[in-house]
Protein backbone atom coordinates (compact mmCIF):
# COMPACT_ATOMS: atom_id res chain seq x y z
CA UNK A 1 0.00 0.00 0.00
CA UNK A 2 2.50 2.45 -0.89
CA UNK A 3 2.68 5.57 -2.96
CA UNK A 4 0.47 6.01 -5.37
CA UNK A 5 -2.06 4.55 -3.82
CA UNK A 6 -1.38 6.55 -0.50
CA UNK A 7 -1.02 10.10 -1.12
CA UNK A 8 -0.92 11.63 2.43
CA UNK A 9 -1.44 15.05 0.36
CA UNK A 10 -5.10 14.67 -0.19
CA UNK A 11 -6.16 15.06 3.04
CA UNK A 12 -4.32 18.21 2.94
CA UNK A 13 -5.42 19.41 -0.40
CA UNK A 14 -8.24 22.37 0.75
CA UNK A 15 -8.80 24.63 4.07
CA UNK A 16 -12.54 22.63 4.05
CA UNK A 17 -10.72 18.78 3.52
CA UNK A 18 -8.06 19.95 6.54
CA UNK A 19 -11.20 21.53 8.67
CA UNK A 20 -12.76 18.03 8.11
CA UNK A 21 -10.15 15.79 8.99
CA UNK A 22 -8.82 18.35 11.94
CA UNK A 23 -7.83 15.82 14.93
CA UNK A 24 -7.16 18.66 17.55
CA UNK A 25 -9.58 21.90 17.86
CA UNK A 26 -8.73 25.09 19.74
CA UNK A 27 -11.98 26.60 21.28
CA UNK A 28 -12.98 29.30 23.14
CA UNK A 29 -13.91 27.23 26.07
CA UNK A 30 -10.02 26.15 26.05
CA UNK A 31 -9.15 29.39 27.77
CA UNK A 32 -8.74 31.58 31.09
CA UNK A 33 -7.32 35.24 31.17
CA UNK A 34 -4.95 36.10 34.38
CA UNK A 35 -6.22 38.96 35.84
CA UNK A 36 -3.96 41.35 37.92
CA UNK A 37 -5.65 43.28 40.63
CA UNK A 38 -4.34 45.78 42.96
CA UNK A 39 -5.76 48.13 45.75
CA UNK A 40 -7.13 51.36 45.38
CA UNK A 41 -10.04 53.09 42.99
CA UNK A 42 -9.89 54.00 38.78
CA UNK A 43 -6.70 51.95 38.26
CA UNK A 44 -6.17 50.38 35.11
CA UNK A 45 -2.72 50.61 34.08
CA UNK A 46 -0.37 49.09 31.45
CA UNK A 47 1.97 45.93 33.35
CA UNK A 48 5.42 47.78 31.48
CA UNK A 49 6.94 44.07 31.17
CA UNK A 50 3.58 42.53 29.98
CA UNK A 51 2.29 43.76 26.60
CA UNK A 52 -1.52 44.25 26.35
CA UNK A 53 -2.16 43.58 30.20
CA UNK A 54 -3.45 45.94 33.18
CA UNK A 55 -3.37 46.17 36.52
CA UNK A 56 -6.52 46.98 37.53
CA UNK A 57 -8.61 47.98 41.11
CA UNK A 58 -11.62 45.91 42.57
CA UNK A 59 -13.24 48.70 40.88
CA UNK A 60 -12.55 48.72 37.27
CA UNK A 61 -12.13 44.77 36.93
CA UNK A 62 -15.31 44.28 36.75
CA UNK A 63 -15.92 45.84 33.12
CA UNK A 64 -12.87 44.09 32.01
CA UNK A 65 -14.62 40.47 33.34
CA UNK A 66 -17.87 41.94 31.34
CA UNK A 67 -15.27 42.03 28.36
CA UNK A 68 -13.95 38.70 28.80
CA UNK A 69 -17.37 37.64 29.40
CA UNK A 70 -18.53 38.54 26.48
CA UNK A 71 -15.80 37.19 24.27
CA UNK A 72 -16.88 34.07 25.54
CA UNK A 73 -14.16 33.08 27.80
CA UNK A 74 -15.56 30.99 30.47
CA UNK A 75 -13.02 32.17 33.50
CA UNK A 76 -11.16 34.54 34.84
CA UNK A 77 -7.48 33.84 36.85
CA UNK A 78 -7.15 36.43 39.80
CA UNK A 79 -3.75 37.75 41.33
CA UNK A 80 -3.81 39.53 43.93
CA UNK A 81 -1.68 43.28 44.60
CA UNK A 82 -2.04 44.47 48.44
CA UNK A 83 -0.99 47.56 49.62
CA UNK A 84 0.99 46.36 52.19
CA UNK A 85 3.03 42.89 53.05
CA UNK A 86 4.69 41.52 56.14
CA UNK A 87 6.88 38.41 56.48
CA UNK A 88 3.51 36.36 56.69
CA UNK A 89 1.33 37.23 54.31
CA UNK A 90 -1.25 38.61 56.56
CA UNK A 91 -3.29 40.51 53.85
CA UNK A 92 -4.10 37.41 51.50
CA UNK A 93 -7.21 36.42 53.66
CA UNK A 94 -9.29 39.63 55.03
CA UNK A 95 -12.89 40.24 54.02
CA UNK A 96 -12.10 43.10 52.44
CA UNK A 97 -8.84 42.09 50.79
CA UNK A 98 -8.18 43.06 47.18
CA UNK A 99 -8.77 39.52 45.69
CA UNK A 100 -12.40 39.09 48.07
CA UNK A 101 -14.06 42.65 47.17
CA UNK A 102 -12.80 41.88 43.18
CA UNK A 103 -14.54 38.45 43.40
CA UNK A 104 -17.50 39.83 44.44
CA UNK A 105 -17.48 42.93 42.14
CA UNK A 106 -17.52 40.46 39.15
CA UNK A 107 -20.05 38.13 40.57
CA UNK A 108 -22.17 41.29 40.44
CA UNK A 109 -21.65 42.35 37.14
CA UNK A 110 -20.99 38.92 35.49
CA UNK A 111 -22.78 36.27 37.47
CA UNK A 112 -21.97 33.53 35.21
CA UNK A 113 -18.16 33.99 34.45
CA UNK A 114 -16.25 31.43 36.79
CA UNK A 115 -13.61 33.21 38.57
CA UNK A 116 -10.75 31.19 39.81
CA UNK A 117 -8.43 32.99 42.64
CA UNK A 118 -4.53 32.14 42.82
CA UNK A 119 -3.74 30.61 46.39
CA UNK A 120 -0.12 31.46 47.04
CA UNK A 121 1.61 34.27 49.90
CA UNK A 122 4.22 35.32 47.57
CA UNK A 123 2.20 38.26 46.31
CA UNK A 124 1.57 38.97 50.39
CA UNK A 125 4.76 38.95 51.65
CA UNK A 126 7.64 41.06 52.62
CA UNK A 127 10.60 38.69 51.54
CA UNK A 128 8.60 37.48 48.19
CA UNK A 129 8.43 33.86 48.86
CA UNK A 130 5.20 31.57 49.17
CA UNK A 131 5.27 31.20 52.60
CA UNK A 132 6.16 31.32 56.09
CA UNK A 133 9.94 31.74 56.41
CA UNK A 134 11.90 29.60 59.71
CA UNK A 135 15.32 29.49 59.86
CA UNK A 136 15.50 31.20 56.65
CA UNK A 137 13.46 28.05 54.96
CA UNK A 138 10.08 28.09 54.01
CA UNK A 139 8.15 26.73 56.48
CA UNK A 140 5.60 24.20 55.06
CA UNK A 141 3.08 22.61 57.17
CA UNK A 142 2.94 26.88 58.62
CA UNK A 143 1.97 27.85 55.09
CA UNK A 144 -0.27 24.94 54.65
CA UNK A 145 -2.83 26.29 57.41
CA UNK A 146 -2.43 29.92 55.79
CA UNK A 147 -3.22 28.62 52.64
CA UNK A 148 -6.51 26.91 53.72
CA UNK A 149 -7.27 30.42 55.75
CA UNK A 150 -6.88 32.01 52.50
CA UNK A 151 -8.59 29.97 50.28
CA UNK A 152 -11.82 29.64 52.54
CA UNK A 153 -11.54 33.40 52.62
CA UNK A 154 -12.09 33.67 48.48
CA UNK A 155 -14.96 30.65 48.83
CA UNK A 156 -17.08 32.88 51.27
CA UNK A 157 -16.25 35.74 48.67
CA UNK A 158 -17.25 33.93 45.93
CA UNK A 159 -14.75 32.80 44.44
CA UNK A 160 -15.91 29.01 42.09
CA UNK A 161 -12.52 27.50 42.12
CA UNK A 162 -9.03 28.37 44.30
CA UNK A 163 -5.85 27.13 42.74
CA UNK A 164 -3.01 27.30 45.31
CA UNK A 165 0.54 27.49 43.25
CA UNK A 166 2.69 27.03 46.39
CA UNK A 167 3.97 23.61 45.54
CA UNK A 168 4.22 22.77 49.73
CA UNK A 169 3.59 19.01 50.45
CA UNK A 170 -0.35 18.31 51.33
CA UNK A 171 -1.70 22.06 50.98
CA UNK A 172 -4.55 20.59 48.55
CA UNK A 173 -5.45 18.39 51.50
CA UNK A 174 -5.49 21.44 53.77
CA UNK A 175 -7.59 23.20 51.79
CA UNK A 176 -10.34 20.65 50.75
CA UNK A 177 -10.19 20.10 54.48
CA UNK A 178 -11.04 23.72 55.10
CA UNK A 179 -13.43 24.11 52.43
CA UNK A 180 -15.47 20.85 53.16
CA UNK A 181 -15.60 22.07 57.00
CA UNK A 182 -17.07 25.16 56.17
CA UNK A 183 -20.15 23.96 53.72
CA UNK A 184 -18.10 25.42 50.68
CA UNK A 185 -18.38 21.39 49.27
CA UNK A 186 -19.00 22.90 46.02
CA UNK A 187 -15.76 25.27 45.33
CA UNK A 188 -13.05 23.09 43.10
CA UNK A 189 -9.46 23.05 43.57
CA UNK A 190 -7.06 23.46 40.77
CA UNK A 191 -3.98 22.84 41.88
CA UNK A 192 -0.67 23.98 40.38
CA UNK A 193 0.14 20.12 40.59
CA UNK A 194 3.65 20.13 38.23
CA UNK A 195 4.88 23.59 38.69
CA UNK A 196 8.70 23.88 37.67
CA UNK A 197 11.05 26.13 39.05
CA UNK A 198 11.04 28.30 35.68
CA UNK A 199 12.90 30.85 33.70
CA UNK A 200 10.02 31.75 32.12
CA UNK A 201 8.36 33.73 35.18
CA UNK A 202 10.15 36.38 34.65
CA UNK A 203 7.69 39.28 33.50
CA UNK A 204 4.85 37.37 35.74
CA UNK A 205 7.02 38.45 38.90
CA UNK A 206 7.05 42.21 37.56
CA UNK A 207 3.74 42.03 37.45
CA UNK A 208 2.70 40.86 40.23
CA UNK A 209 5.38 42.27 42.48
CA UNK A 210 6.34 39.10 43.89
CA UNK A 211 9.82 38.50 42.96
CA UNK A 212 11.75 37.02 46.37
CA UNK A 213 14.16 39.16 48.50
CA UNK A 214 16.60 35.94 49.06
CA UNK A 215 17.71 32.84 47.30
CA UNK A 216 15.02 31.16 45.08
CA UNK A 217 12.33 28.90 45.03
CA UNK A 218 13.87 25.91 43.74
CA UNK A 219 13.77 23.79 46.96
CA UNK A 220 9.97 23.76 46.55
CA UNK A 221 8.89 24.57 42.95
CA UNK A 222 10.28 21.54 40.98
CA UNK A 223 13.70 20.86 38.80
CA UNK A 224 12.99 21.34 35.28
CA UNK A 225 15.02 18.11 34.48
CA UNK A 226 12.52 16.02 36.34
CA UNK A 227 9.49 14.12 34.98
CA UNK A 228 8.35 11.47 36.68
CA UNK A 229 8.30 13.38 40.38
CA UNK A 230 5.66 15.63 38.45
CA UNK A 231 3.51 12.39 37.89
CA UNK A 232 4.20 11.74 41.52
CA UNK A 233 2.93 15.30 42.62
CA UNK A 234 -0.40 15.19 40.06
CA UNK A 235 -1.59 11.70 41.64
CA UNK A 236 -0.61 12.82 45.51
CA UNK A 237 -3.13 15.97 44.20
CA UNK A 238 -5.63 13.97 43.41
CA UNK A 239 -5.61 12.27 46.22
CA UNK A 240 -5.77 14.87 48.34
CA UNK A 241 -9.04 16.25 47.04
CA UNK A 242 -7.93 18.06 43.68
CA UNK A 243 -10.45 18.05 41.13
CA UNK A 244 -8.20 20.06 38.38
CA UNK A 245 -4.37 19.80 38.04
CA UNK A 246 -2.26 22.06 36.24
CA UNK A 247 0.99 21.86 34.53
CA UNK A 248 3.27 24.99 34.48
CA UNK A 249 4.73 25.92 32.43
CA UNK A 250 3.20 24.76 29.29
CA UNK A 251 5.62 25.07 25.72
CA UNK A 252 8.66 23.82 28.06
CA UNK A 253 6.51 20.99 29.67
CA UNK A 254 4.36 19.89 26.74
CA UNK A 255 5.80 16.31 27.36
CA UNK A 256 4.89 16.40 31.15
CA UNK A 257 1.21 17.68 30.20
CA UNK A 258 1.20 14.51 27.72
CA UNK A 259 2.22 12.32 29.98
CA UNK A 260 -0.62 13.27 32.65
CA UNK A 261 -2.96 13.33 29.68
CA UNK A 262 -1.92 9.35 29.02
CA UNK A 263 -2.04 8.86 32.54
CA UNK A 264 -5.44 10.69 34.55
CA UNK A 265 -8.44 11.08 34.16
CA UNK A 266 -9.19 14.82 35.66
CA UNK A 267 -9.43 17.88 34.09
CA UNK A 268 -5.98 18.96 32.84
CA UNK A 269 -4.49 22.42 32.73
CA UNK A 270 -1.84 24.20 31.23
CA UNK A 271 -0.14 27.63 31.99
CA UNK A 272 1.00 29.65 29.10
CA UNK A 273 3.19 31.85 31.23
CA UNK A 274 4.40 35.47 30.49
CA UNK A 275 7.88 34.47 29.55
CA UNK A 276 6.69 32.50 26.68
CA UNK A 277 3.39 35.36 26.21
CA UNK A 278 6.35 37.94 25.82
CA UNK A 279 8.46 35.55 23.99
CA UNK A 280 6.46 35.18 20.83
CA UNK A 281 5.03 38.89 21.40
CA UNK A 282 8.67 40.32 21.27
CA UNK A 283 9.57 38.15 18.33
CA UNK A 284 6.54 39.64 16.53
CA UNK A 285 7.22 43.10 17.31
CA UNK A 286 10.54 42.78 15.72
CA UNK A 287 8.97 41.29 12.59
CA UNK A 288 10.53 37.88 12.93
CA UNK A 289 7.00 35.81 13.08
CA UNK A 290 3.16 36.37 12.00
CA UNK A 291 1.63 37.17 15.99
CA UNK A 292 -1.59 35.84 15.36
CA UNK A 293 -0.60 32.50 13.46
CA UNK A 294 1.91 31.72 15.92
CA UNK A 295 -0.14 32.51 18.59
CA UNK A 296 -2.99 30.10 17.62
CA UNK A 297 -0.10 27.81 16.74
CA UNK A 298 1.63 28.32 19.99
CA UNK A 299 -1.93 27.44 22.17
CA UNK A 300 -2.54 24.62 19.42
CA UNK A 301 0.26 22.86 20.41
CA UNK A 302 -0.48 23.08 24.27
CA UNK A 303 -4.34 21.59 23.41
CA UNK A 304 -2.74 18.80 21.29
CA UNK A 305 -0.62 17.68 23.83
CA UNK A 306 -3.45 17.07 26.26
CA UNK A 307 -4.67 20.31 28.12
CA UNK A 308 -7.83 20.46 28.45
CA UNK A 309 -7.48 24.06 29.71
CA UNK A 310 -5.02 26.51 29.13
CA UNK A 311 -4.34 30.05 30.63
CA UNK A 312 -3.04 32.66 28.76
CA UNK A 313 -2.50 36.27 28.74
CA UNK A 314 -3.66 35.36 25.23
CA UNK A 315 -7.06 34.79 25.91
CA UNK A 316 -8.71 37.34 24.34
CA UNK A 317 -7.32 38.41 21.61
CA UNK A 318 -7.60 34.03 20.79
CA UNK A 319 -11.27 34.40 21.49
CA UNK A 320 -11.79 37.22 18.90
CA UNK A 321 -9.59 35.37 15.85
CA UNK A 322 -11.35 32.19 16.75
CA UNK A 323 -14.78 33.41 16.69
CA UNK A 324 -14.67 34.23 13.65
């Protein structure tokens, strides 16, 4: 059965024959768009390391969510600015925090868009790491029970699913604890399940002011040279009461996310991250690639390798090219 009779070129012959025979589809309800939010009133202002993105207040996020809303995006990522941090992280879980009063300013205006809230202190506190610091070490089973604290604290705001990013040992189990004492049975957990200790954060940490005063976060985010440790980490996840699991990054990892593809059932995510967003955008701007191609290319890929999800700073302008 070789050539002639098998010309692999048919199937490729017309934009309606390749649209018919299309194994993997990029849709709308692929995507979430990070949302940066900071303290005060009128703020919407341009992230200088993050093309096309805003920090905005509780008060002016929730026309953007309208926005997003209406492109048909089905969620929203929040991160979290405060005004002020201490070596704790004591402002990630107040009623009236930033992230809590933003929730519920886009439940009001946009009851239906899911809004997922970031679980992690390194936005919070003073030294920039995601947790409590002892004997200059972050201090796990500590940040554990602040991490529950805070995540209960975005449930009774609103909040439809908390993804802590922390990467300490059993804070998933914390959490679902918390949440299932509390009658919040209902709120999901997405849990940054395989999150590498990246190069790629590097705008991200601009933008969300969380860059860490000391050393790094390699003894707790994971060593980019490792794969198997990252099934480990998705299936102790699970176990604890995860119901989504995310792999982070994403164009790095796209062998990690098809290996947990191959290997769970859940809900799979992937995290386009701002390294790789300002990657392609940078390339574009200095006329070396097509933006929009690559772009659909670049989330293509991520989808084909198994995500069921994907978030990306790229979320809307995806939604408008692909609704079309």
């Amino acid at each position: 059965m070789a050539f002639p009779k098998i010309r692999m070129r048919r199937l490729r012959s017309s934009p309606a024959m390749r649209r018919l025979v299309r194994q993997t589809s990029l849709s709308i309800d692929d995507l979430v768009y990070p949302l940066f939010v900071r303290e005060g009133n009128g703020i919407k202002t341009p992230i200088k390391s993050m093309a096309g993105c805003f920090h905005f207040s509780p008060d002016t996020i929730a026309a953007e969510a309208a926005e997003v809303a209406f492109l048909g995006i089905p969620a929203v990522l929040l991160f979290g600015l405060p005004d002020q941090k201490d070596a704790t992280g004591s402002q990630a879980w107040p009623e009236t925090g930033v992230v809590q009063t933003s929730i519920k300013e886009i439940k009001k205006a946009v009851p239906d868009l899911l809004v997922i809230t970031d679980v992690c202190l390194c936005e919070y506190t003073d030294h920039g790491h995601c947790g409590v610091i002892k004997d200059g070490k972050v201090d796990n089973d500590a940040t554990c029970e602040l991490l529950a604290k805070m995540a209960l604290s975005h449930a009774q705001a609103g909040a439809d699913i908390v993804a802590p990013s922390d990467m300490m040992d059993g804070r998933v189990k914390y959490i679902r604890e918390a949440l299932e004492e509390n009658d919040f049975k209902d709120v999901a957990i997405m849990s940054y399940a395989a999150k590498y200790a990246s190069a790629f954060y590097g705008p991200f940490r601009d933008a969300a002011e969380s860059a860490p005063s000391f050393g790094d976060r390699k003894s707790y985010q994971m060593d980019p040279a490792g794969s198997d440790q990252a099934m480990a980490e998705i299936a102790l996840d699970i176990e604890e009461g995860a119901d989504i699991v995310m792999v982070k990054p994403a164009l790095p990892y796209l062998d990690i996310i098809y290996r947990a593809r191959q290997r769970f059932d859940c809900p799979i995510a992937a995290y386009n991250v701002s390294g790789e967003y300002m990657m392609l955008n940078s390339a574009a701007d200095a006329s070396l690639l097509d933006r929009d191609p690559a772009m659909l290319e670049m989330l293509c890929s991520i989808k084909r390798a198994g995500a069921d999800i994907i978030i990306t700073y790229f979320a809307k302008d995806a939604a408008k090219l692909l609704s079309k």
